[in-house]
C-alpha atoms as a PDB file:
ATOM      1  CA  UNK A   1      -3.668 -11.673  -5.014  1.00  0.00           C
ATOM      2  CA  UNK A   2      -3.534 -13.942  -8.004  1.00  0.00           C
ATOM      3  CA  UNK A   3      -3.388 -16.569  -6.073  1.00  0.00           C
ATOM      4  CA  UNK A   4      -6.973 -15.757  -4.382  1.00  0.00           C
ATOM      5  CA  UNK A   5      -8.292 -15.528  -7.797  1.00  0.00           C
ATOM      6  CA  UNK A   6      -6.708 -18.585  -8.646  1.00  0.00           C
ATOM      7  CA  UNK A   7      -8.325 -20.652  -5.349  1.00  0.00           C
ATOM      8  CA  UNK A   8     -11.465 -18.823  -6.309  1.00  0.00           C
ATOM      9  CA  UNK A   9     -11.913 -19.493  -9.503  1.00  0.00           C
ATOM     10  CA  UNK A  10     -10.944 -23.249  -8.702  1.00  0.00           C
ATOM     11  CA  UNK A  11     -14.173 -23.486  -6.634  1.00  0.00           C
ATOM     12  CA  UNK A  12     -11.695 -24.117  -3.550  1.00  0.00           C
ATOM     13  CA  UNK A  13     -13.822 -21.547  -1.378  1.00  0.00           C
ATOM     14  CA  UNK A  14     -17.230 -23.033  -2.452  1.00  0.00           C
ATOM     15  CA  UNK A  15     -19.905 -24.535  -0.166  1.00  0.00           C
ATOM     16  CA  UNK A  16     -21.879 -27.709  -1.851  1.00  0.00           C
ATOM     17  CA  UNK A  17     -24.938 -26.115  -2.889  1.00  0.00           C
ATOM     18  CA  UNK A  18     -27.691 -26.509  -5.637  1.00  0.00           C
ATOM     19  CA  UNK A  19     -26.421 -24.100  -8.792  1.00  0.00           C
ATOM     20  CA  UNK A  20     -29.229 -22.091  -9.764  1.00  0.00           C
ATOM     21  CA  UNK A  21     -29.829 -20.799 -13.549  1.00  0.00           C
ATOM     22  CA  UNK A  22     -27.770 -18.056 -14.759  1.00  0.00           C
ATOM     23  CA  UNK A  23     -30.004 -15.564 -17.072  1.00  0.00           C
ATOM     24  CA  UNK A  24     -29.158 -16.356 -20.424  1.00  0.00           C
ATOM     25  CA  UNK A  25     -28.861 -12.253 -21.550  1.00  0.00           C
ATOM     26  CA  UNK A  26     -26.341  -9.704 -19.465  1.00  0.00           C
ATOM     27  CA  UNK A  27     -29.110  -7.544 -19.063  1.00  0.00           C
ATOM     28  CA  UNK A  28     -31.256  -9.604 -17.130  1.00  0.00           C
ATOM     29  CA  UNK A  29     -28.415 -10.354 -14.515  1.00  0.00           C
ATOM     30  CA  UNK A  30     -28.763  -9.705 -10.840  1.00  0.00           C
ATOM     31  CA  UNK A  31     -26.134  -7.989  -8.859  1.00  0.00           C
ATOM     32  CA  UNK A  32     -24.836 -11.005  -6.851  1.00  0.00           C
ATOM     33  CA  UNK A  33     -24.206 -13.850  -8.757  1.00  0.00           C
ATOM     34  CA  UNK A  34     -27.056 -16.883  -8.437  1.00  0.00           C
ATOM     35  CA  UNK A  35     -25.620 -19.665  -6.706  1.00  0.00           C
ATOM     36  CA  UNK A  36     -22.774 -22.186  -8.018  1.00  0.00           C
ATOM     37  CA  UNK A  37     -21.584 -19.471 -10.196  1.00  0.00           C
ATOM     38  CA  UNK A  38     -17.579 -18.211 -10.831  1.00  0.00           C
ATOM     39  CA  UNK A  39     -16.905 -15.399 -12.890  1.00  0.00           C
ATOM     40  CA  UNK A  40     -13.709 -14.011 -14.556  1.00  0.00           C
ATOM     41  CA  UNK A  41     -12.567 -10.979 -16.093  1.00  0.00           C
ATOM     42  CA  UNK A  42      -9.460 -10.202 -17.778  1.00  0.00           C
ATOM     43  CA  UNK A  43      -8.595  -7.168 -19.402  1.00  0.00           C
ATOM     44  CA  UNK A  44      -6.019  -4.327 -20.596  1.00  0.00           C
ATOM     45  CA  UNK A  45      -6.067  -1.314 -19.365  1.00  0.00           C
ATOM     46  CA  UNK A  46      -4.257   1.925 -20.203  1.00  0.00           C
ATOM     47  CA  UNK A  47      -0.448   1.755 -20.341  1.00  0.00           C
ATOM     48  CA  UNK A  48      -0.545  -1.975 -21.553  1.00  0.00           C
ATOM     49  CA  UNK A  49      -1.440  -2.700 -18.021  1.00  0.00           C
ATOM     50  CA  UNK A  50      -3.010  -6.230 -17.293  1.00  0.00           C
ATOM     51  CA  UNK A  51      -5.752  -6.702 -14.873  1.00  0.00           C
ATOM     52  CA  UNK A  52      -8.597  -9.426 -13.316  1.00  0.00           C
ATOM     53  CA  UNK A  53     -11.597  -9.363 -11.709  1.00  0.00           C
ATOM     54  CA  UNK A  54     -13.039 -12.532 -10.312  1.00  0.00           C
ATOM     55  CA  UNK A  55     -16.308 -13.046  -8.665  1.00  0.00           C
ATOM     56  CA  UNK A  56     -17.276 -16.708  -6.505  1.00  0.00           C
ATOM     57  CA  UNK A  57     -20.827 -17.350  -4.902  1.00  0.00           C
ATOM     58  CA  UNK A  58     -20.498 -18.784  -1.896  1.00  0.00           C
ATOM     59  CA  UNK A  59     -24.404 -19.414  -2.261  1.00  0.00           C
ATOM     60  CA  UNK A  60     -27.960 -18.276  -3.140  1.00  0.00           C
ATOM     61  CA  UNK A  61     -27.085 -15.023  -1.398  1.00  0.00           C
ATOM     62  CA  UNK A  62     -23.489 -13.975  -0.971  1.00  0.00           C
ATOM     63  CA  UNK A  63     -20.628 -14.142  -3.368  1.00  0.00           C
ATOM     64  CA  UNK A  64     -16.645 -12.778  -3.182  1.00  0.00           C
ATOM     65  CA  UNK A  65     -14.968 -10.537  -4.733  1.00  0.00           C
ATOM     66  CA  UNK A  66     -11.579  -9.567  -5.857  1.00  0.00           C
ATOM     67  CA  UNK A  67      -9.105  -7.691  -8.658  1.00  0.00           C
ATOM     68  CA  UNK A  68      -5.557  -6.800  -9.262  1.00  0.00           C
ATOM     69  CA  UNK A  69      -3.527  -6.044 -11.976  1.00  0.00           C
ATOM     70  CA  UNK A  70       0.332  -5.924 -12.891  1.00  0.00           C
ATOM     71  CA  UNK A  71       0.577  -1.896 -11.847  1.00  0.00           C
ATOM     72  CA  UNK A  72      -1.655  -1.446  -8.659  1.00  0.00           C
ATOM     73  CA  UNK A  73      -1.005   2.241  -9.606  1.00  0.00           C
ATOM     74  CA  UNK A  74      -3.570   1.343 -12.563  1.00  0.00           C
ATOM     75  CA  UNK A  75      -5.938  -0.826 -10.299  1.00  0.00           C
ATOM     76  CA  UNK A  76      -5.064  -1.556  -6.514  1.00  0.00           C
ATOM     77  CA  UNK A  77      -5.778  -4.847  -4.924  1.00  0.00           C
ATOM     78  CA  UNK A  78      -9.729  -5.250  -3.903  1.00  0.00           C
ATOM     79  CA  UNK A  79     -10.998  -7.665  -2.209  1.00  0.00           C
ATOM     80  CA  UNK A  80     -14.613  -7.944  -1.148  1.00  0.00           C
ATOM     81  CA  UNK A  81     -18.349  -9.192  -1.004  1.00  0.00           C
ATOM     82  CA  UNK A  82     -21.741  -8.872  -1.622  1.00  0.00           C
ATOM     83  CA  UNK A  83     -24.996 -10.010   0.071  1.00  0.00           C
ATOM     84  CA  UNK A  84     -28.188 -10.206  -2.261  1.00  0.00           C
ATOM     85  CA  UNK A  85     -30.826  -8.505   0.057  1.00  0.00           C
ATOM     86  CA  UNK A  86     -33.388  -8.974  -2.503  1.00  0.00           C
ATOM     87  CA  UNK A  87     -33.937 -10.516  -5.825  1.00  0.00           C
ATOM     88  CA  UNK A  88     -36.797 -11.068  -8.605  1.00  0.00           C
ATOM     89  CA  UNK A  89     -37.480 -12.570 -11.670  1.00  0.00           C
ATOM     90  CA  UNK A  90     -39.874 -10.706 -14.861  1.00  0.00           C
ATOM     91  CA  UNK A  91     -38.594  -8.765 -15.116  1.00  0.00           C
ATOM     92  CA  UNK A  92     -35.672  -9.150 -13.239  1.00  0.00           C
ATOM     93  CA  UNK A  93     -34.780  -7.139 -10.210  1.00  0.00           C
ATOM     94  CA  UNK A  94     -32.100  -7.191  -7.356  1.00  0.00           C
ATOM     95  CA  UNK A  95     -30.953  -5.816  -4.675  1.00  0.00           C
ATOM     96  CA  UNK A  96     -27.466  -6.304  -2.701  1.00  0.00           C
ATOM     97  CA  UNK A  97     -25.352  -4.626   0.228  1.00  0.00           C
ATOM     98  CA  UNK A  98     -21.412  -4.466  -1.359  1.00  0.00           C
ATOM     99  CA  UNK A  99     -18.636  -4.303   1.242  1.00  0.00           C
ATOM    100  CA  UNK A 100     -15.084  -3.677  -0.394  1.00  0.00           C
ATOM    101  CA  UNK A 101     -11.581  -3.446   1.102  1.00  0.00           C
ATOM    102  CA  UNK A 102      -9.060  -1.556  -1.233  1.00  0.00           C
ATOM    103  CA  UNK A 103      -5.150  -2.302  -0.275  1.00  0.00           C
ATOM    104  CA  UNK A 104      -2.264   0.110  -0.308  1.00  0.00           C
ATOM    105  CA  UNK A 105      -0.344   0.492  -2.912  1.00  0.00           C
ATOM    106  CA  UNK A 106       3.234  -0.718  -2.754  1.00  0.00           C
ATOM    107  CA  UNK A 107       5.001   2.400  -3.767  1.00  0.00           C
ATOM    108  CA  UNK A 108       4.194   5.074  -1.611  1.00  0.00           C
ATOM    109  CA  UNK A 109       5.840   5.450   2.058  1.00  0.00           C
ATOM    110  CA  UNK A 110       2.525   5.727   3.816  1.00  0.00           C
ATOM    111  CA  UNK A 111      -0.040   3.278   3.339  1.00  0.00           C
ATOM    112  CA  UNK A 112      -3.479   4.248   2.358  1.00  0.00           C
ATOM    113  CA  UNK A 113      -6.645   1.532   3.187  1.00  0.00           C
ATOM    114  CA  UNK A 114      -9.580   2.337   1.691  1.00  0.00           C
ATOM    115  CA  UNK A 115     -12.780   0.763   2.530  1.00  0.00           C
ATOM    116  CA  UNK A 116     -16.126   1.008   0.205  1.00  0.00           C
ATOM    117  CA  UNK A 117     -19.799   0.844   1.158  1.00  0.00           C
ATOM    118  CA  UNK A 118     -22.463   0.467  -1.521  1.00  0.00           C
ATOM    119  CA  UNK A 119     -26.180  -0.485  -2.396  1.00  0.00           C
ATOM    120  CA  UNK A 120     -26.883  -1.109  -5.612  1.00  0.00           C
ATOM    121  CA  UNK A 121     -30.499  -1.622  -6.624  1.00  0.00           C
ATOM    122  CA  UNK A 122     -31.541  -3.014 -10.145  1.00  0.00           C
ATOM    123  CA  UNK A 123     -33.993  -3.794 -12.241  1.00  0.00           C
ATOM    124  CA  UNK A 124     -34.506  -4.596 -15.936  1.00  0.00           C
ATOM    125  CA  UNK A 125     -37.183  -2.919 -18.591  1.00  0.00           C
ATOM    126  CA  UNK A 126     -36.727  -5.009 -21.847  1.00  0.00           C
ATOM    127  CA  UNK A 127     -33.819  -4.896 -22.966  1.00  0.00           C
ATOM    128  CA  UNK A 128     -32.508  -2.345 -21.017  1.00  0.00           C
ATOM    129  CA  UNK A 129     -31.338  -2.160 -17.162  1.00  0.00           C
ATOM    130  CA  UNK A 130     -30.698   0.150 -14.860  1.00  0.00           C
ATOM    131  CA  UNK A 131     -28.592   0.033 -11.687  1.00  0.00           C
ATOM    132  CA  UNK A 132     -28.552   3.164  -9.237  1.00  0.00           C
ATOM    133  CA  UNK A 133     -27.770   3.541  -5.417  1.00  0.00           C
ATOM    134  CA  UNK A 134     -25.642   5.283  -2.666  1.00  0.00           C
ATOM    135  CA  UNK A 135     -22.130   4.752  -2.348  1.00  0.00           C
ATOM    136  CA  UNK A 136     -19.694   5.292   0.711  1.00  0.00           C
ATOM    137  CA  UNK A 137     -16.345   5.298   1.467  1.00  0.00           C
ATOM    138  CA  UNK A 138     -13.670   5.888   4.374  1.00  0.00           C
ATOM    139  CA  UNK A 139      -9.945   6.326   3.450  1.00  0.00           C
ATOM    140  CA  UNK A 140      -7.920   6.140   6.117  1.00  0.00           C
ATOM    141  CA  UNK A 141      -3.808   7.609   6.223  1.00  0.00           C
ATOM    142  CA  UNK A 142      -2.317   9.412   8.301  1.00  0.00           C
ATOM    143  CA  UNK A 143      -5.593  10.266   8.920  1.00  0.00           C
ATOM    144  CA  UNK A 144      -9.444   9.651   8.416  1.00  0.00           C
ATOM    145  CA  UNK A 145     -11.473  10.745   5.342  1.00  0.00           C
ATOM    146  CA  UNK A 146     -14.722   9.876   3.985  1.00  0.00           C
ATOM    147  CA  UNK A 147     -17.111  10.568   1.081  1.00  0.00           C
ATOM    148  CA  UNK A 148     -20.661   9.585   0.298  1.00  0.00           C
ATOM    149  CA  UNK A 149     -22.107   9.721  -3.333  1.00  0.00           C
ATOM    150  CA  UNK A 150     -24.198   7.851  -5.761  1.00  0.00           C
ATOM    151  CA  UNK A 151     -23.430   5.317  -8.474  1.00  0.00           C
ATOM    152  CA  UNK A 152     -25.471   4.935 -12.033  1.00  0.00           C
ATOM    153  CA  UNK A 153     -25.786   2.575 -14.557  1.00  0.00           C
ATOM    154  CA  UNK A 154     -26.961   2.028 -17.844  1.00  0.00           C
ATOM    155  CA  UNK A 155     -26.684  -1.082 -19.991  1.00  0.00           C
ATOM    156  CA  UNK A 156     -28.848  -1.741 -23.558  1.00  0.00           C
ATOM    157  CA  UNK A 157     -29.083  -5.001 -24.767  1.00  0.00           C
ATOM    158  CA  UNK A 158     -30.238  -6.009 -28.434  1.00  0.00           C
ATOM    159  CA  UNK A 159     -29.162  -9.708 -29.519  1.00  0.00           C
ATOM    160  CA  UNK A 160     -25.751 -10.410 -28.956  1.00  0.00           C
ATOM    161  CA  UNK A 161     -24.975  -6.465 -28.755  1.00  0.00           C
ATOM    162  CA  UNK A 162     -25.245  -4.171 -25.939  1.00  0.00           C
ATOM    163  CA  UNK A 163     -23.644  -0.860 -24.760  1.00  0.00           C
ATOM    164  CA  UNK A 164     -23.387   0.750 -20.898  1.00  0.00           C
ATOM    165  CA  UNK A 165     -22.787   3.773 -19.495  1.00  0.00           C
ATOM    166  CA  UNK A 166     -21.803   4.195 -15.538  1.00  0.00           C
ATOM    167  CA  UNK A 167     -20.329   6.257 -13.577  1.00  0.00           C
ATOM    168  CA  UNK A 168     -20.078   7.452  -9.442  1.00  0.00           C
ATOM    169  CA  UNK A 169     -20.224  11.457  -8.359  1.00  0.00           C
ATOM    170  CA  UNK A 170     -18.710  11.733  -5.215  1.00  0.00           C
ATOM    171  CA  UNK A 171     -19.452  14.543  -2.732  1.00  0.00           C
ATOM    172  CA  UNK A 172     -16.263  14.627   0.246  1.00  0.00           C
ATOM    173  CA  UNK A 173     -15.137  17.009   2.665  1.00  0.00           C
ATOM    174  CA  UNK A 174     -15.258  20.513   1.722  1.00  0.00           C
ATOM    175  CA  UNK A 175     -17.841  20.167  -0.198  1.00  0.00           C
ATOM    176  CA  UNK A 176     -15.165  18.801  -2.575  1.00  0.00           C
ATOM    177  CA  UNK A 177     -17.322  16.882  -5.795  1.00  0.00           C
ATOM    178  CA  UNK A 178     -15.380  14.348  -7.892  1.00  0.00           C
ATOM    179  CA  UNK A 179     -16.570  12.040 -10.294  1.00  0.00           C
ATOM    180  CA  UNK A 180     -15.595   8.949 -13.130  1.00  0.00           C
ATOM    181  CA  UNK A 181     -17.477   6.649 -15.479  1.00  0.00           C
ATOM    182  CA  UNK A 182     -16.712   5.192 -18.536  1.00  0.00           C
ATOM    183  CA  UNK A 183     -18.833   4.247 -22.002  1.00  0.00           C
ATOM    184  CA  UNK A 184     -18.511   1.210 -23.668  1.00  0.00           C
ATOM    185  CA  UNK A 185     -19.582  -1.174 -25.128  1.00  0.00           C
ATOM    186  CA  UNK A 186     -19.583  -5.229 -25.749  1.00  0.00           C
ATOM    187  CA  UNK A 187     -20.677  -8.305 -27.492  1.00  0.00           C
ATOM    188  CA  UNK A 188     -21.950 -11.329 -26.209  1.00  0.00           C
ATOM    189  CA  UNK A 189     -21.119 -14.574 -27.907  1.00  0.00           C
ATOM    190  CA  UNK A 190     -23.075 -17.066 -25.537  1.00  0.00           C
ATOM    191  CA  UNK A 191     -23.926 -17.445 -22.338  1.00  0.00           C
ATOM    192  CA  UNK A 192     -20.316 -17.957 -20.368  1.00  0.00           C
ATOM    193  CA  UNK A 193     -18.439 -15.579 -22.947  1.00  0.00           C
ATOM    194  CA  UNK A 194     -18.906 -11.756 -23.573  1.00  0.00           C
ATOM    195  CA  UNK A 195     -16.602  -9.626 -25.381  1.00  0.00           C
ATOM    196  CA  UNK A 196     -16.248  -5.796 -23.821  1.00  0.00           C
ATOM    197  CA  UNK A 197     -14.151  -2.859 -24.159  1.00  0.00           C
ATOM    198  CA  UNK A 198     -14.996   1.019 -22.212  1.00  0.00           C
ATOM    199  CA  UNK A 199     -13.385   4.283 -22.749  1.00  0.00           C
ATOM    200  CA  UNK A 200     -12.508   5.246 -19.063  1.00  0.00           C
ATOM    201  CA  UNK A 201     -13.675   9.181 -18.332  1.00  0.00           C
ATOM    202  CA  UNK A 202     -13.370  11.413 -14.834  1.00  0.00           C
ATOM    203  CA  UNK A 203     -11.317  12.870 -13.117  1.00  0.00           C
ATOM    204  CA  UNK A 204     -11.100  10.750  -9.733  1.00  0.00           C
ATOM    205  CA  UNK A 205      -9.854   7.434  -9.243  1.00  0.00           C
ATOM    206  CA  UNK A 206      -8.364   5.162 -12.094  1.00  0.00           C
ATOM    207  CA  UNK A 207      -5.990   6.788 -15.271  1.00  0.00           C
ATOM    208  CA  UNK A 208      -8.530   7.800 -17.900  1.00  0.00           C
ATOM    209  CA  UNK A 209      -8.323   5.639 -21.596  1.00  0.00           C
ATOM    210  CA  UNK A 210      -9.775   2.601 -22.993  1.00  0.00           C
ATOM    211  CA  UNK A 211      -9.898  -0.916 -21.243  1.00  0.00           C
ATOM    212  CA  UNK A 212     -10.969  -3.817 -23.324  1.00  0.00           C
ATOM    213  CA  UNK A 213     -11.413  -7.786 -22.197  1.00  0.00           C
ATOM    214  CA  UNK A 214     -13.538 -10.892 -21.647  1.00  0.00           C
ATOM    215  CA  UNK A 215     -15.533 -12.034 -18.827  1.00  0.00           C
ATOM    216  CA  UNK A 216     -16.158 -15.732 -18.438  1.00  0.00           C
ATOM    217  CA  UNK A 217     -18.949 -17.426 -16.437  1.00  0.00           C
ATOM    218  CA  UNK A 218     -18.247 -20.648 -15.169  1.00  0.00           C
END
């Protein structure tokens, strides 16, 4: 897994192409990366647990996607991508189709793949944006299982300083509902670097606490 992020980040999977602007504020960011772009994230999470995201565009309208840390019990493997279906500029808005393949973890007897269907639609007001859409997923086991729900989030943006809110309610069988989000909050210093930290909240998914990092744009 590190390795991928490694070969990413390296621009080893890149096609030639034209690298188009990155907005200069978080806020006004699209949802897939504009083209020639790499993105990192590293982070702690709870338990002193070390993780990275890393994001490559492949071009003006698809990028990869992937994350691990050093306890997938913390954050499993994910790998993935995005295709922009849609995207505009003043104010900014985008839209994308996200296709995401979680692994099993290496613990458990019985591997469990998990597979992750989203559309994410955004669009900024000042300095504020707002990202909402339907999410899916299929978890299959011994068996087959599958959930729909929606995703939501809100980021505010004044100077360097900004704070989000997000979260996903999920609605699977049964009529079972689930849910997790997180508030934070970050800082950024310049265009490549910001500065974040979220308190993790819910009670599906990843161990609740606080997860703080950078994120580099290269």
């Amino acid at each position: 897994m590190w390795a991928l992020l490694g070969l990413a980040l390296a621009g080893g999977l890149t096609h030639r192409t034209t690298r188009e602007p990155l907005p200069a504020r978080w806020v006004e960011r699209p949802v897939v990366l504009p083209a020639g772009w790499k993105q990192l994230d590293l982070h702690v999470a709870p338990g002193g647990v070390l993780g990275a995201r890393g994001r490559l565009s492949l071009g003006p309208a698809v990028e990869l996607r992937a994350a691990g840390a050093t306890d997938d019990a913390v954050q499993p493997i994910e790998v993935g991508a995005a295709l922009a279906l849609g995207r505009r500029e003043a104010p900014a808005r985008s839209v994308a189709l996200e296709l995401g393949w979680e692994a099993p973890r290496l613990a458990p007897v019985d591997p469990v793949h998990r597979v992750v269907l989203g559309l994410p639609c955004r669009r900024q007001w000042g300095g504020s944006r707002w990202t909402v859409g339907p999410v899916a997923d299929v978890v299959a086991s011994a068996g087959l299982a599958s959930r729909v729900g929606a995703r939501g989030e809100v980021g505010l943006q004044a100077g360097p300083l900004g704070g989000t809110l997000d979260g996903v309610a999920w609605l699977g069988s049964g009529a079972a509902l689930s849910w997790h989000g997180s508030v934070g909050g970050f800082v950024q210093l310049n265009r490549a670097l910001r500065v974040h930290g979220a308190q993790r909240l819910g009670d599906d998914e990843a161990p609740s606490g606080f997860v703080g990092g950078v994120e580099l744009s290269l």
